[in-house]
PDB file of N, CA and C in Angstrom:
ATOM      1  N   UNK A   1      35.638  20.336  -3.777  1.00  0.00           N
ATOM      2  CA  UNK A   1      35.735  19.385  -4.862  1.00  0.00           C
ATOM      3  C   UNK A   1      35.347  18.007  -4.331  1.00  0.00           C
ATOM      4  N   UNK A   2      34.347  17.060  -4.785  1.00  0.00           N
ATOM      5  CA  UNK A   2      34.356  15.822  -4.806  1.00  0.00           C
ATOM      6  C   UNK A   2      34.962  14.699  -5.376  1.00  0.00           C
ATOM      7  N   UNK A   3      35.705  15.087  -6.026  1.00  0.00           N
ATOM      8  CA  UNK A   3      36.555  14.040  -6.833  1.00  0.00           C
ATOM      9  C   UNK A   3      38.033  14.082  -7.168  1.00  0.00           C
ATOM     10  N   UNK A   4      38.632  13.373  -7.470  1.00  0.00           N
ATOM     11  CA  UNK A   4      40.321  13.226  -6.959  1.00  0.00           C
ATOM     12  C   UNK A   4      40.563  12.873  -9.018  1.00  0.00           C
ATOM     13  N   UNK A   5      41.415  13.951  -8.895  1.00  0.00           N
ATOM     14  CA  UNK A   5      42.086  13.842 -10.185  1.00  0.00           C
ATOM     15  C   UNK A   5      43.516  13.527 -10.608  1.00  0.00           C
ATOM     16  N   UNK A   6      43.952  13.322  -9.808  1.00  0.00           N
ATOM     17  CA  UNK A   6      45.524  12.927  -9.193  1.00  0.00           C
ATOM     18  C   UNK A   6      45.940  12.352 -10.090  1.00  0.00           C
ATOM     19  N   UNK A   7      45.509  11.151 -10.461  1.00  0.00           N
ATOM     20  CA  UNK A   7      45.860  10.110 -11.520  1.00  0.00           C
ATOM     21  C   UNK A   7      45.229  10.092 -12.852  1.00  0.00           C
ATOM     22  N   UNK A   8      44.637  11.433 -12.968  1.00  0.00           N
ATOM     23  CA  UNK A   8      43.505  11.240 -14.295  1.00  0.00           C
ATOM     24  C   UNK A   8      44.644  11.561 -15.521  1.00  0.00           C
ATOM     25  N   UNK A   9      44.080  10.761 -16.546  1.00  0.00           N
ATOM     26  CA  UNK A   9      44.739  10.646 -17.847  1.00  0.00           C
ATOM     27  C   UNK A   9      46.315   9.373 -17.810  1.00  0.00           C
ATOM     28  N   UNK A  10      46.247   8.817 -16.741  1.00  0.00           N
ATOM     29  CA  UNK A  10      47.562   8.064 -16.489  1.00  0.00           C
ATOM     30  C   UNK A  10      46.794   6.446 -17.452  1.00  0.00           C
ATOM     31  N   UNK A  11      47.565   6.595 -18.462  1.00  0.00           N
ATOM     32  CA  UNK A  11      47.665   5.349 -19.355  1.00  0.00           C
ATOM     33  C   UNK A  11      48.283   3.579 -18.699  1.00  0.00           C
ATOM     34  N   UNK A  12      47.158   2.829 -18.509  1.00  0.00           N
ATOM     35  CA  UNK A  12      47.765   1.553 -18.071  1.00  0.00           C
ATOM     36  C   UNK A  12      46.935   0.230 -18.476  1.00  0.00           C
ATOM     37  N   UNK A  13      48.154  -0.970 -18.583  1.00  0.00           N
ATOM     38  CA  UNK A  13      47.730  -1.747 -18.385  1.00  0.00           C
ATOM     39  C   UNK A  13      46.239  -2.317 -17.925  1.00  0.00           C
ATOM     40  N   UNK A  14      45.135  -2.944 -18.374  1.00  0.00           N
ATOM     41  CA  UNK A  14      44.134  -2.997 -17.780  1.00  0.00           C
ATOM     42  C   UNK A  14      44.371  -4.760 -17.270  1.00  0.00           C
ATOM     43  N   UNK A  15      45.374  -5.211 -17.199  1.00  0.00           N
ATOM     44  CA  UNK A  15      45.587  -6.382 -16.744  1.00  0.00           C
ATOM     45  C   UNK A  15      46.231  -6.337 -15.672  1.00  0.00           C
ATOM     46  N   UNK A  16      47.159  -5.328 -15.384  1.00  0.00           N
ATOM     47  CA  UNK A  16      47.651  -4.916 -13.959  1.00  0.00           C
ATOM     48  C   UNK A  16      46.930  -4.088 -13.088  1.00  0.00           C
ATOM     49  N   UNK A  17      46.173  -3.334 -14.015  1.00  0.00           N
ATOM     50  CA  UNK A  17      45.283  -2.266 -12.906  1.00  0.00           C
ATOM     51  C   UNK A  17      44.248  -3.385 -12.738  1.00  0.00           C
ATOM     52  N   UNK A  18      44.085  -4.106 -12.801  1.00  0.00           N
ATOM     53  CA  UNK A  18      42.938  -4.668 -12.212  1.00  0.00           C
ATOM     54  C   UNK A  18      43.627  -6.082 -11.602  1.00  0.00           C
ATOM     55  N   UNK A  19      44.441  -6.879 -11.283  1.00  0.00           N
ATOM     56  CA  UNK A  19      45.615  -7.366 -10.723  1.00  0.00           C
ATOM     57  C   UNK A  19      45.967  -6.227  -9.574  1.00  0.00           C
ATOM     58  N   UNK A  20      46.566  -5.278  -9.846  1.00  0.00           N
ATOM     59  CA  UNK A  20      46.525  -4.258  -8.526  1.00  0.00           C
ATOM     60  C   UNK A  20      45.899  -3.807  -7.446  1.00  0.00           C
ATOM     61  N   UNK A  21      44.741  -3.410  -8.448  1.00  0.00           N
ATOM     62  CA  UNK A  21      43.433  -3.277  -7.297  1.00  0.00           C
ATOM     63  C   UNK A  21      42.370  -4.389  -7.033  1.00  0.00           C
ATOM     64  N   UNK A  22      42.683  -5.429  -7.407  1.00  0.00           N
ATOM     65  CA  UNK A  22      41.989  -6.820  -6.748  1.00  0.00           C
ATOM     66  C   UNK A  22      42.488  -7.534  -5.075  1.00  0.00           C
ATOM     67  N   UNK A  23      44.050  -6.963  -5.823  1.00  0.00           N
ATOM     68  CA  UNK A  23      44.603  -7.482  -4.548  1.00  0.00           C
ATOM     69  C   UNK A  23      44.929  -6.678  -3.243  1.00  0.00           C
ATOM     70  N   UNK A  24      44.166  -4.967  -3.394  1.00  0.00           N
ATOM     71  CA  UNK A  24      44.028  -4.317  -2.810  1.00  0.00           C
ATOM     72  C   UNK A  24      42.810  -4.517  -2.194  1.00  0.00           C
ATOM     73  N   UNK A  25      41.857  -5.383  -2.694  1.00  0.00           N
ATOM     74  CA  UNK A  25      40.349  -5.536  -1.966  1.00  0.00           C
ATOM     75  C   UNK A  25      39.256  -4.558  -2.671  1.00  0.00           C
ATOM     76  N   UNK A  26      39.783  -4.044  -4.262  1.00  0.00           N
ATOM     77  CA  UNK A  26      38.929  -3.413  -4.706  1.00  0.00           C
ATOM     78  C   UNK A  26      38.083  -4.655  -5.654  1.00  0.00           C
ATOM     79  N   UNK A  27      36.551  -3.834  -6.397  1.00  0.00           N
ATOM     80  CA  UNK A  27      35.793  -4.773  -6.884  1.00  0.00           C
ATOM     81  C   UNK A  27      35.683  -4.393  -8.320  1.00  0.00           C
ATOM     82  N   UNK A  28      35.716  -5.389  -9.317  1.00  0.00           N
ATOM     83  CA  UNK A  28      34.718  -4.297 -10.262  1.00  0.00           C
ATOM     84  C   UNK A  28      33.273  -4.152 -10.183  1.00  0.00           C
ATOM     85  N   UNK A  29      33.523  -2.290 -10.580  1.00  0.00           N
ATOM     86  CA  UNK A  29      32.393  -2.105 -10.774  1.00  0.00           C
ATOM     87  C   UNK A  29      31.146  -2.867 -11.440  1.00  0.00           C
ATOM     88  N   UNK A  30      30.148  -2.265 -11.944  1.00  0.00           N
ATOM     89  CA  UNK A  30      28.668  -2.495 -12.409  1.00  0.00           C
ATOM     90  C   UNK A  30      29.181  -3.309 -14.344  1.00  0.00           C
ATOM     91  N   UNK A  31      28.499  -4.505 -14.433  1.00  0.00           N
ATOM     92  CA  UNK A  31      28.618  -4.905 -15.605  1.00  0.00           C
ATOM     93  C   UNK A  31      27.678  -4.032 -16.706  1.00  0.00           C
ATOM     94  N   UNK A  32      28.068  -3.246 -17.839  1.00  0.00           N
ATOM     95  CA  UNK A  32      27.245  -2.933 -18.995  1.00  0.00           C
ATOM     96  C   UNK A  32      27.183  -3.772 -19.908  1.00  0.00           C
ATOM     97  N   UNK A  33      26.229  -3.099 -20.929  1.00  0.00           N
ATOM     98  CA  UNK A  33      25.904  -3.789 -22.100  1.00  0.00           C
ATOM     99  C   UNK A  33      27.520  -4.323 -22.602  1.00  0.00           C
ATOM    100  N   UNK A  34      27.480  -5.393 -23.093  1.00  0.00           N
ATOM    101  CA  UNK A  34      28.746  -5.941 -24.241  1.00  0.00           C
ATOM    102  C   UNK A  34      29.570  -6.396 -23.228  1.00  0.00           C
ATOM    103  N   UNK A  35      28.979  -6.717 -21.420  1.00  0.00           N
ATOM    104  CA  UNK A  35      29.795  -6.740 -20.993  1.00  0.00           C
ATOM    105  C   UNK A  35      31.323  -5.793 -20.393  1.00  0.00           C
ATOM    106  N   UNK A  36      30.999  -4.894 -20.353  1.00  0.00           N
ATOM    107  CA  UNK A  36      32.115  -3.632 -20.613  1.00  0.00           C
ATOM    108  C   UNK A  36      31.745  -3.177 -18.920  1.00  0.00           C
ATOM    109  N   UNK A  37      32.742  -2.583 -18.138  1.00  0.00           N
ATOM    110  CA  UNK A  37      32.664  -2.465 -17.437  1.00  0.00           C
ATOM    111  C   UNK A  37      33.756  -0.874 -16.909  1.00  0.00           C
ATOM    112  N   UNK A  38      33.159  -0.100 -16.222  1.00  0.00           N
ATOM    113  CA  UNK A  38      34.258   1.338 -16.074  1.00  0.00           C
ATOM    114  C   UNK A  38      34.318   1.872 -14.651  1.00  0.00           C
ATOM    115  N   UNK A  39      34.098   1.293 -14.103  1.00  0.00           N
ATOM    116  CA  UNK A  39      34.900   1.538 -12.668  1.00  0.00           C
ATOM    117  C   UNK A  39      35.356   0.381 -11.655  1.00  0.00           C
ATOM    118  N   UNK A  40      36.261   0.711 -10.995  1.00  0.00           N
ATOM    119  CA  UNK A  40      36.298  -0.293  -9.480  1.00  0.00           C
ATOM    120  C   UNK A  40      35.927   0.217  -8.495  1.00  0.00           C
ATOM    121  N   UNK A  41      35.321  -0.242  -7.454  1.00  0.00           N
ATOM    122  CA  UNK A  41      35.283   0.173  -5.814  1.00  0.00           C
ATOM    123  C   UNK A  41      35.834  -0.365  -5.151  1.00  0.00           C
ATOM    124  N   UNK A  42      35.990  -0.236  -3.762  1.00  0.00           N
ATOM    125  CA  UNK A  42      36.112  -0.439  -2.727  1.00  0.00           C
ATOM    126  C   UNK A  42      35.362  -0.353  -1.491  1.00  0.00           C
ATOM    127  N   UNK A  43      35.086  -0.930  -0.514  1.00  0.00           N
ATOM    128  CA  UNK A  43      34.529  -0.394   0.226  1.00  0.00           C
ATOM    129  C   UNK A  43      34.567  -0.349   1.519  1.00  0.00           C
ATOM    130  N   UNK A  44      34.687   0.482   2.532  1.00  0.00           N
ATOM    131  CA  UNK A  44      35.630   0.099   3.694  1.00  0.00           C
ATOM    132  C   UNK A  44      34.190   0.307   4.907  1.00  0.00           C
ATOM    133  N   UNK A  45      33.700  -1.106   5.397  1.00  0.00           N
ATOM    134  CA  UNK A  45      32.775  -0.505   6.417  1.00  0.00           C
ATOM    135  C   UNK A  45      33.189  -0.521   8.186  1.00  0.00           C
ATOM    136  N   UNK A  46      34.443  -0.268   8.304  1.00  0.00           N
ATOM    137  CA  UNK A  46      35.068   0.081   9.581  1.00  0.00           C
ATOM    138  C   UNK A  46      34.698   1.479   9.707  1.00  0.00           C
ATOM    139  N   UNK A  47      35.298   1.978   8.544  1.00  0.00           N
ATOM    140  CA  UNK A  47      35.353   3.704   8.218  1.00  0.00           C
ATOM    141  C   UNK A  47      33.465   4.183   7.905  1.00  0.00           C
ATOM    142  N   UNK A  48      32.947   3.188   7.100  1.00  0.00           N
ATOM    143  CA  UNK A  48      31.780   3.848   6.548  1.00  0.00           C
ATOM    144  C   UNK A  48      31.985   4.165   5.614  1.00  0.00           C
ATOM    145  N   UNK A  49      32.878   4.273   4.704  1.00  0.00           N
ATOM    146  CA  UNK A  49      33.372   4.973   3.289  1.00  0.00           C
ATOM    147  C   UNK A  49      33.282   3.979   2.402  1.00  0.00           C
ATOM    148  N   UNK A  50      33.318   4.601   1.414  1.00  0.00           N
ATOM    149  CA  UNK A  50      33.837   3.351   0.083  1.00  0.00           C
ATOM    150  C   UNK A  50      34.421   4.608  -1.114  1.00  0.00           C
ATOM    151  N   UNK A  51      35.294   4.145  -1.639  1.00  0.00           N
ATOM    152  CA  UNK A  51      35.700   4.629  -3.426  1.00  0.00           C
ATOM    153  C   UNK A  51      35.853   4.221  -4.748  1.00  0.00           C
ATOM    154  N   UNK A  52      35.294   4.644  -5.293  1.00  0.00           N
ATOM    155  CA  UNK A  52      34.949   4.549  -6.308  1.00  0.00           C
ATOM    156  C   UNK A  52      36.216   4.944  -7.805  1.00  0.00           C
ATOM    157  N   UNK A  53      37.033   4.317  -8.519  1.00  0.00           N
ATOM    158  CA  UNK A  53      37.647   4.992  -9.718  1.00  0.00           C
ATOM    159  C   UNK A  53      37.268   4.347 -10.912  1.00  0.00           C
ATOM    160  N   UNK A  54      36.788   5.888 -11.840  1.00  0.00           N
ATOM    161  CA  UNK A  54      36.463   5.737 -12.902  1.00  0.00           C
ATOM    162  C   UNK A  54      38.087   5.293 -14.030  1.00  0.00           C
ATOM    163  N   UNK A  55      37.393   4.735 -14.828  1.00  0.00           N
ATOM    164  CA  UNK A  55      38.487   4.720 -16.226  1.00  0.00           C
ATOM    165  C   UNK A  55      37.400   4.566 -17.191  1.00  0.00           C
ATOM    166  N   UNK A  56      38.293   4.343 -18.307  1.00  0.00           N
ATOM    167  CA  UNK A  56      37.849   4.601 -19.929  1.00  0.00           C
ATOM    168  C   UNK A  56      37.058   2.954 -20.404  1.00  0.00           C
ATOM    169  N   UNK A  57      37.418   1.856 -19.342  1.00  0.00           N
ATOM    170  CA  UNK A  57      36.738   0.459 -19.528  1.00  0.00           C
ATOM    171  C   UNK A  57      37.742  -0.420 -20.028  1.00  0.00           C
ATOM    172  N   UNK A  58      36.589  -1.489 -19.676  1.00  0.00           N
ATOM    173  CA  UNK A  58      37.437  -3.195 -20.010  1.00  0.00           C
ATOM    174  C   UNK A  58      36.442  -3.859 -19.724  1.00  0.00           C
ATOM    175  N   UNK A  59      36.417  -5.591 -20.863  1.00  0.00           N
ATOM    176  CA  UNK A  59      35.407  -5.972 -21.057  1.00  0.00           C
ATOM    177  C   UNK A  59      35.775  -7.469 -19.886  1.00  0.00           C
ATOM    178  N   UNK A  60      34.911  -8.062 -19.497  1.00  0.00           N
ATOM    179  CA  UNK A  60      34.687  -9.010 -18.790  1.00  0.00           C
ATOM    180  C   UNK A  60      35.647 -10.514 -19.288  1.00  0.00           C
ATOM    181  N   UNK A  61      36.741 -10.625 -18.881  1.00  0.00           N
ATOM    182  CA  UNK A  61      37.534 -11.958 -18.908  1.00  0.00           C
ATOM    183  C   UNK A  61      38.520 -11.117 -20.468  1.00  0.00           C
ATOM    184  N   UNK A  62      38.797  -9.963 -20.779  1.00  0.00           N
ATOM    185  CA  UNK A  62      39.241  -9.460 -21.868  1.00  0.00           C
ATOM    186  C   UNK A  62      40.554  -8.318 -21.460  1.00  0.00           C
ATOM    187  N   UNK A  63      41.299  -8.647 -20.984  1.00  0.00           N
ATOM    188  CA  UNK A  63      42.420  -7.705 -20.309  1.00  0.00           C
ATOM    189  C   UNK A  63      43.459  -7.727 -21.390  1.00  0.00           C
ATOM    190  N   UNK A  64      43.575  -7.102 -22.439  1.00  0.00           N
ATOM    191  CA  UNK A  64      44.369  -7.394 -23.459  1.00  0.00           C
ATOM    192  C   UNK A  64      44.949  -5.913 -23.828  1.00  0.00           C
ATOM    193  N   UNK A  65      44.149  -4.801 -23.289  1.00  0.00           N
ATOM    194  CA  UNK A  65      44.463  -3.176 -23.675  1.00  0.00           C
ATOM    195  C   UNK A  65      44.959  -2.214 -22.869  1.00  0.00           C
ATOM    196  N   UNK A  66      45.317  -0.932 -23.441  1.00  0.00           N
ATOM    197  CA  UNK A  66      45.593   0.029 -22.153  1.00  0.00           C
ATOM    198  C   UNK A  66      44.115   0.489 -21.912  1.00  0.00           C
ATOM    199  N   UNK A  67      44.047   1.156 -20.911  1.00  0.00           N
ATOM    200  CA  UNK A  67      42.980   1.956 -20.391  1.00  0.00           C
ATOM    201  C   UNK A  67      43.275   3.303 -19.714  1.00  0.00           C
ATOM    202  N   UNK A  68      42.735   4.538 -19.947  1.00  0.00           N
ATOM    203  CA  UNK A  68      43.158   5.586 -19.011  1.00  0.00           C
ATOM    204  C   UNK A  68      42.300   5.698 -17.919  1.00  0.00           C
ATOM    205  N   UNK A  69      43.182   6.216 -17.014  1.00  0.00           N
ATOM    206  CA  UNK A  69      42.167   6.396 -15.956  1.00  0.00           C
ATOM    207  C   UNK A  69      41.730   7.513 -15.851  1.00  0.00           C
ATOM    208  N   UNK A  70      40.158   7.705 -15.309  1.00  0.00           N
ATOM    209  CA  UNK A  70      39.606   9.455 -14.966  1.00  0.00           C
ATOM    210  C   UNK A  70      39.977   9.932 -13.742  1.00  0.00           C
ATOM    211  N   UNK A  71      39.165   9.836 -12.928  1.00  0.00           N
ATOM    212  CA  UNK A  71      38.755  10.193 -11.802  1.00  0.00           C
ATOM    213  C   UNK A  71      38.914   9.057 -10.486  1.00  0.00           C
ATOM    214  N   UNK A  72      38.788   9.474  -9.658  1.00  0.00           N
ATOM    215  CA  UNK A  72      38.348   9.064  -8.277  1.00  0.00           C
ATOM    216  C   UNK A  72      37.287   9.633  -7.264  1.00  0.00           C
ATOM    217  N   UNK A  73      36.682   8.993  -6.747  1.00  0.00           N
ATOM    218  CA  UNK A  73      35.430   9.393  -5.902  1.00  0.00           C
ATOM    219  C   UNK A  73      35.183   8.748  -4.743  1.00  0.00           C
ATOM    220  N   UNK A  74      34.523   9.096  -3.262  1.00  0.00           N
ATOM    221  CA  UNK A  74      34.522   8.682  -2.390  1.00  0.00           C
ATOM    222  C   UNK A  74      33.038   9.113  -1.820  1.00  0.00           C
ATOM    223  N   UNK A  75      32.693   7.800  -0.794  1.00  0.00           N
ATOM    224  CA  UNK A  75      31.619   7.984  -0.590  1.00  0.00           C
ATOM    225  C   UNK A  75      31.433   7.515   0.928  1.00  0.00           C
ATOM    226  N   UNK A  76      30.213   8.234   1.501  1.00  0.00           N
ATOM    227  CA  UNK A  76      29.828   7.829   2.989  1.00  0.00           C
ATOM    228  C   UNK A  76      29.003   6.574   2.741  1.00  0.00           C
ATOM    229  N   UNK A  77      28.590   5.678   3.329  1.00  0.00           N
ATOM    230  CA  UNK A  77      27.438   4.689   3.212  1.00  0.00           C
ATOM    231  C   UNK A  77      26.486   5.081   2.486  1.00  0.00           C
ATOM    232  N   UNK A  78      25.885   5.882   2.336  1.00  0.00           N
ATOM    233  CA  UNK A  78      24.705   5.877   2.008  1.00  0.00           C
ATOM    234  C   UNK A  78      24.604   5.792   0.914  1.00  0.00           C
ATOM    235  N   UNK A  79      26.136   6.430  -0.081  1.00  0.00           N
ATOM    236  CA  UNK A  79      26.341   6.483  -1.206  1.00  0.00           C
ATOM    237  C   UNK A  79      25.477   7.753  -2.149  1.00  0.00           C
ATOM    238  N   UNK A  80      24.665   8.052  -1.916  1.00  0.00           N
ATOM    239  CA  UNK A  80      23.911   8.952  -2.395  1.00  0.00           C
ATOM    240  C   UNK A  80      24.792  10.225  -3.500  1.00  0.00           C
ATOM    241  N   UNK A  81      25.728  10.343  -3.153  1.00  0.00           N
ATOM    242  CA  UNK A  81      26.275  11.453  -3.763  1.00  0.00           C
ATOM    243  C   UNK A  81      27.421  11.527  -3.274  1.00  0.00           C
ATOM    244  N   UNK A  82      28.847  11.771  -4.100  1.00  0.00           N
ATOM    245  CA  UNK A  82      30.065  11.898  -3.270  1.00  0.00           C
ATOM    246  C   UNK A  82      30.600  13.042  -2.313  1.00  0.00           C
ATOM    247  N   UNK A  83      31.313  12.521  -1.445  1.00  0.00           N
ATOM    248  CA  UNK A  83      32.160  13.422  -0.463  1.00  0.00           C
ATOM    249  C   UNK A  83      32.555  14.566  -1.063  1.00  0.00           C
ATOM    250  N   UNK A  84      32.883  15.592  -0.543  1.00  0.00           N
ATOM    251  CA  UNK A  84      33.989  16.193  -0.890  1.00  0.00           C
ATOM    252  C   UNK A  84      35.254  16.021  -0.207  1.00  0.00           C
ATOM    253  N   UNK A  85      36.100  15.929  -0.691  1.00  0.00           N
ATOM    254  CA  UNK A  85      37.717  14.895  -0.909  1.00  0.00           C
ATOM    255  C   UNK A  85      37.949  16.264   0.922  1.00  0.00           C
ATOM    256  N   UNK A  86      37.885  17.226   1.447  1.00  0.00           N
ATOM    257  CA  UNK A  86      38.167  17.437   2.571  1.00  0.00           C
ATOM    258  C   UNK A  86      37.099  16.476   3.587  1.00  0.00           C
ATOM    259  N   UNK A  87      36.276  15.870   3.265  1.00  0.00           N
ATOM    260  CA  UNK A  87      35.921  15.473   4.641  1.00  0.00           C
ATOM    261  C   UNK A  87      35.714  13.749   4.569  1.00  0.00           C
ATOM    262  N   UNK A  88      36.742  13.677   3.658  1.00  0.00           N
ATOM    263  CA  UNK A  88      37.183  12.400   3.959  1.00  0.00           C
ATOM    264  C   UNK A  88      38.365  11.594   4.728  1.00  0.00           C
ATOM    265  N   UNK A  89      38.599  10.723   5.913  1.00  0.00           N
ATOM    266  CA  UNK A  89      39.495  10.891   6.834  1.00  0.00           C
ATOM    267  C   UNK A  89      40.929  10.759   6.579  1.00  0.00           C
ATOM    268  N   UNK A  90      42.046  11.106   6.751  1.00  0.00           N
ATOM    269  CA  UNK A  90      43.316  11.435   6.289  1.00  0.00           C
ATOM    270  C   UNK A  90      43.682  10.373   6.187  1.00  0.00           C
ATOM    271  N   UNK A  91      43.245   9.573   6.877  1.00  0.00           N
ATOM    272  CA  UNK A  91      44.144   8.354   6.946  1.00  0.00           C
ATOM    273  C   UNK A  91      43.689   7.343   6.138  1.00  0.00           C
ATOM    274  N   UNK A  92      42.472   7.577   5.676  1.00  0.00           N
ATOM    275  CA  UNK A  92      41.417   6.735   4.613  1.00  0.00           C
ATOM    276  C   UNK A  92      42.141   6.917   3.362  1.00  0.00           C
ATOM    277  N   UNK A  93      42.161   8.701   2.986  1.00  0.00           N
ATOM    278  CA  UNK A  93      42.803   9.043   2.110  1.00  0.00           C
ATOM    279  C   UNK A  93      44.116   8.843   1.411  1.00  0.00           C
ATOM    280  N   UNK A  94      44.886   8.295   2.320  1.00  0.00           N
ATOM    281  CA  UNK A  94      46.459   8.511   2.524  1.00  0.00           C
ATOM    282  C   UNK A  94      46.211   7.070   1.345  1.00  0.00           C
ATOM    283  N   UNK A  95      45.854   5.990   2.171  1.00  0.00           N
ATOM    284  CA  UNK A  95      45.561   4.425   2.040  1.00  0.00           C
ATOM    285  C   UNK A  95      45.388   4.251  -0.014  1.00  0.00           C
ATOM    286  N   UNK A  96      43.957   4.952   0.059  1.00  0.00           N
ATOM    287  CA  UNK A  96      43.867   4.789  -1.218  1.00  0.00           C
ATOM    288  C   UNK A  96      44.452   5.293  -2.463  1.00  0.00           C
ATOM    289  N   UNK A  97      45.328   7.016  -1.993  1.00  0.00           N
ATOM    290  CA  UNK A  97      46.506   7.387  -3.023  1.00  0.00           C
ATOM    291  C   UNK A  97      47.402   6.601  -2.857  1.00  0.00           C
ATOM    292  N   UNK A  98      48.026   5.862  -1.923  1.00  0.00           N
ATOM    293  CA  UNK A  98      48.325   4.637  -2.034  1.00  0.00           C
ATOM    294  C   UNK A  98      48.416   3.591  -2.562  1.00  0.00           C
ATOM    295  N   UNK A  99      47.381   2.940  -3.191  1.00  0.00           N
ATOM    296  CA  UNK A  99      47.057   1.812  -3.172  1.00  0.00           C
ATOM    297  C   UNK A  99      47.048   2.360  -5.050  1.00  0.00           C
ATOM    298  N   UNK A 100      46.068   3.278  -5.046  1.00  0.00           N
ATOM    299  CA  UNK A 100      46.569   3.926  -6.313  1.00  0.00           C
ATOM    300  C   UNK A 100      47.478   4.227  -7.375  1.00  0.00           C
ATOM    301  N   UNK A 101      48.501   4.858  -6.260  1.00  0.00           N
ATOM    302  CA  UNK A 101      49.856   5.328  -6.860  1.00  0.00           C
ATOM    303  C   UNK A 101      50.510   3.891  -7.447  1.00  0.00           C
ATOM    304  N   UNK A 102      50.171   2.609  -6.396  1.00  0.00           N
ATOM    305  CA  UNK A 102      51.441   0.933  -6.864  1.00  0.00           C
ATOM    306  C   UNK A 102      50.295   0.833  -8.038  1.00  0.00           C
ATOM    307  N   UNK A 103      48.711   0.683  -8.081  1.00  0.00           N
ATOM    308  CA  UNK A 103      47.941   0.485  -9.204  1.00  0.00           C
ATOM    309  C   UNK A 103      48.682   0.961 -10.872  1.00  0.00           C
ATOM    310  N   UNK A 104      48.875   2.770 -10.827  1.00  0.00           N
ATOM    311  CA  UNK A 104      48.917   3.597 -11.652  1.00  0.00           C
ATOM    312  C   UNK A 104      50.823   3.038 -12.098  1.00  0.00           C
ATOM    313  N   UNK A 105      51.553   2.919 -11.183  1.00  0.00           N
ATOM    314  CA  UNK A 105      52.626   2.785 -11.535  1.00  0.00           C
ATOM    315  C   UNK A 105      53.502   2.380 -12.302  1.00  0.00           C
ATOM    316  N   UNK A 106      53.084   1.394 -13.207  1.00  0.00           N
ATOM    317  CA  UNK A 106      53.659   0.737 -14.250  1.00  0.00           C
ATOM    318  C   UNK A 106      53.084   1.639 -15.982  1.00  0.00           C
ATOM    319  N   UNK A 107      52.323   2.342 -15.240  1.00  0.00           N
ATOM    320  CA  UNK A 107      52.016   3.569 -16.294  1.00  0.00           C
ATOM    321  C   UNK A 107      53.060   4.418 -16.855  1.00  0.00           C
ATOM    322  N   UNK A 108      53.253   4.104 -18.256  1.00  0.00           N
ATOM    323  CA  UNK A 108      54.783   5.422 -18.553  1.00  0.00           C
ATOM    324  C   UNK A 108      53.941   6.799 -19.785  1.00  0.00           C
ATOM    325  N   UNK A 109      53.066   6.476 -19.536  1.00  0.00           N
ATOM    326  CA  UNK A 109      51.769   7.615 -20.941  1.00  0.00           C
ATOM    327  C   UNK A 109      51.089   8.396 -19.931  1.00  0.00           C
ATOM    328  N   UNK A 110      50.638   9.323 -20.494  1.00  0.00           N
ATOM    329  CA  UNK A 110      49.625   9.607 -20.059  1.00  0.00           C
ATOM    330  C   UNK A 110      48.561  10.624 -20.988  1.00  0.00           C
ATOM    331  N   UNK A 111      47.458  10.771 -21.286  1.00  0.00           N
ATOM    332  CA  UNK A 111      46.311  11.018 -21.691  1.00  0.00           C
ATOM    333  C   UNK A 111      45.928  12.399 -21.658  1.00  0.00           C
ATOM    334  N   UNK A 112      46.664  13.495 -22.173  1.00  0.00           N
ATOM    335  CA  UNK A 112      46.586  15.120 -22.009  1.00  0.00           C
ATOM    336  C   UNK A 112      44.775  15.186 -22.258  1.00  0.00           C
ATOM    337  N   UNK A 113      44.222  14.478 -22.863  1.00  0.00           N
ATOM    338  CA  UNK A 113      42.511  15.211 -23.306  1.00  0.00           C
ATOM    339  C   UNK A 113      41.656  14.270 -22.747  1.00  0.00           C
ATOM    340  N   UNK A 114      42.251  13.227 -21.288  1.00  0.00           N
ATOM    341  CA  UNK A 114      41.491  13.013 -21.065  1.00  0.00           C
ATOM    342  C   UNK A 114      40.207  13.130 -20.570  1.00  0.00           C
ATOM    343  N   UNK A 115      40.218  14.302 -20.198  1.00  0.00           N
ATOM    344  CA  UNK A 115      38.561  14.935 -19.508  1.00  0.00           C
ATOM    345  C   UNK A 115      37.378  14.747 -20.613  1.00  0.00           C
ATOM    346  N   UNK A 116      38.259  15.214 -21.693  1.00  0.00           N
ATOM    347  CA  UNK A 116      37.077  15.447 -22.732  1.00  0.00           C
ATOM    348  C   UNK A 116      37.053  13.927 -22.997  1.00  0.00           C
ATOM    349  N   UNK A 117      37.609  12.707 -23.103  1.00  0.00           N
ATOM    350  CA  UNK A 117      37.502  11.382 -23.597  1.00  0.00           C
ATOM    351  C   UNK A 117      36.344  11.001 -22.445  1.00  0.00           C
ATOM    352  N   UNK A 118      36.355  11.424 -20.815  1.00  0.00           N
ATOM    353  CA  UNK A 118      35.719  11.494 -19.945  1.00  0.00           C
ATOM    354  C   UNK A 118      33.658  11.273 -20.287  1.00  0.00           C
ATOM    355  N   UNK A 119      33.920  12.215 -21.079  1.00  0.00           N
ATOM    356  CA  UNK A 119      32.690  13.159 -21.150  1.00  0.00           C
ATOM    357  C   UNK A 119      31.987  12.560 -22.329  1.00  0.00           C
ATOM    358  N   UNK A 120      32.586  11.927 -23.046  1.00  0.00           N
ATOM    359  CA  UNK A 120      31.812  11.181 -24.528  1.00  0.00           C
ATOM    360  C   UNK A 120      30.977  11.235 -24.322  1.00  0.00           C
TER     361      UNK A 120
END
């Protein structure tokens, strides 16, 4: 498997999840049209890695909603295509369910169909 589902469908704050993972050293992702934006990274070049978590979006200076989260993904430098979640280093791993879990935490919902909301 390449991707970490751990936290998928966990309903939150998009003013704390992104407060959370800012001050974790994550980025947002890529700006879209309307301004809208659906993932954060990270990127760690001690390790060579970086990760990537998807959610459902939030618009630029607009933190006013919940958001669910999807997925998680991890990557070697090159980025080309993700890891699979075994050959990423334990201790890399540990860090970002981590960093995750205080992110996700103020979450009390969670999102039973989110895969399919995923997939729009």
């Amino acid at each position: 498997m390449n991707y970490m589902e751990r936290f998928g469908g966990c309903i939150v704050n998009d003013l704390s999840l992104n407060g959370k993972l800012t001050g974790f050293g994550w980025c947002r992702g890529c700006v879209e049209d309307a301004g809208r934006y659906r993932t954060y990274y990270r990127e760690d070049t001690e390790n060579g890695m970086s990760v990537e978590l998807h959610f459902s979006g939030s618009f630029v200076g607009w933190h006013q909603e919940e958001v669910t989260v999807y997925d998680v993904r991890f990557y070697r430098e090159d980025k080309e295509k993700a890891c699979f979640l075994r050959d990423v280093p334990p201790r890399y791993f540990s860090e970002i369910v981590l960093q995750l879990d205080s992110a996700t935490a103020s979450g009390n919902e969670r999102e039973e169909n989110w895969r399919a909301e995923r997939f729009k």
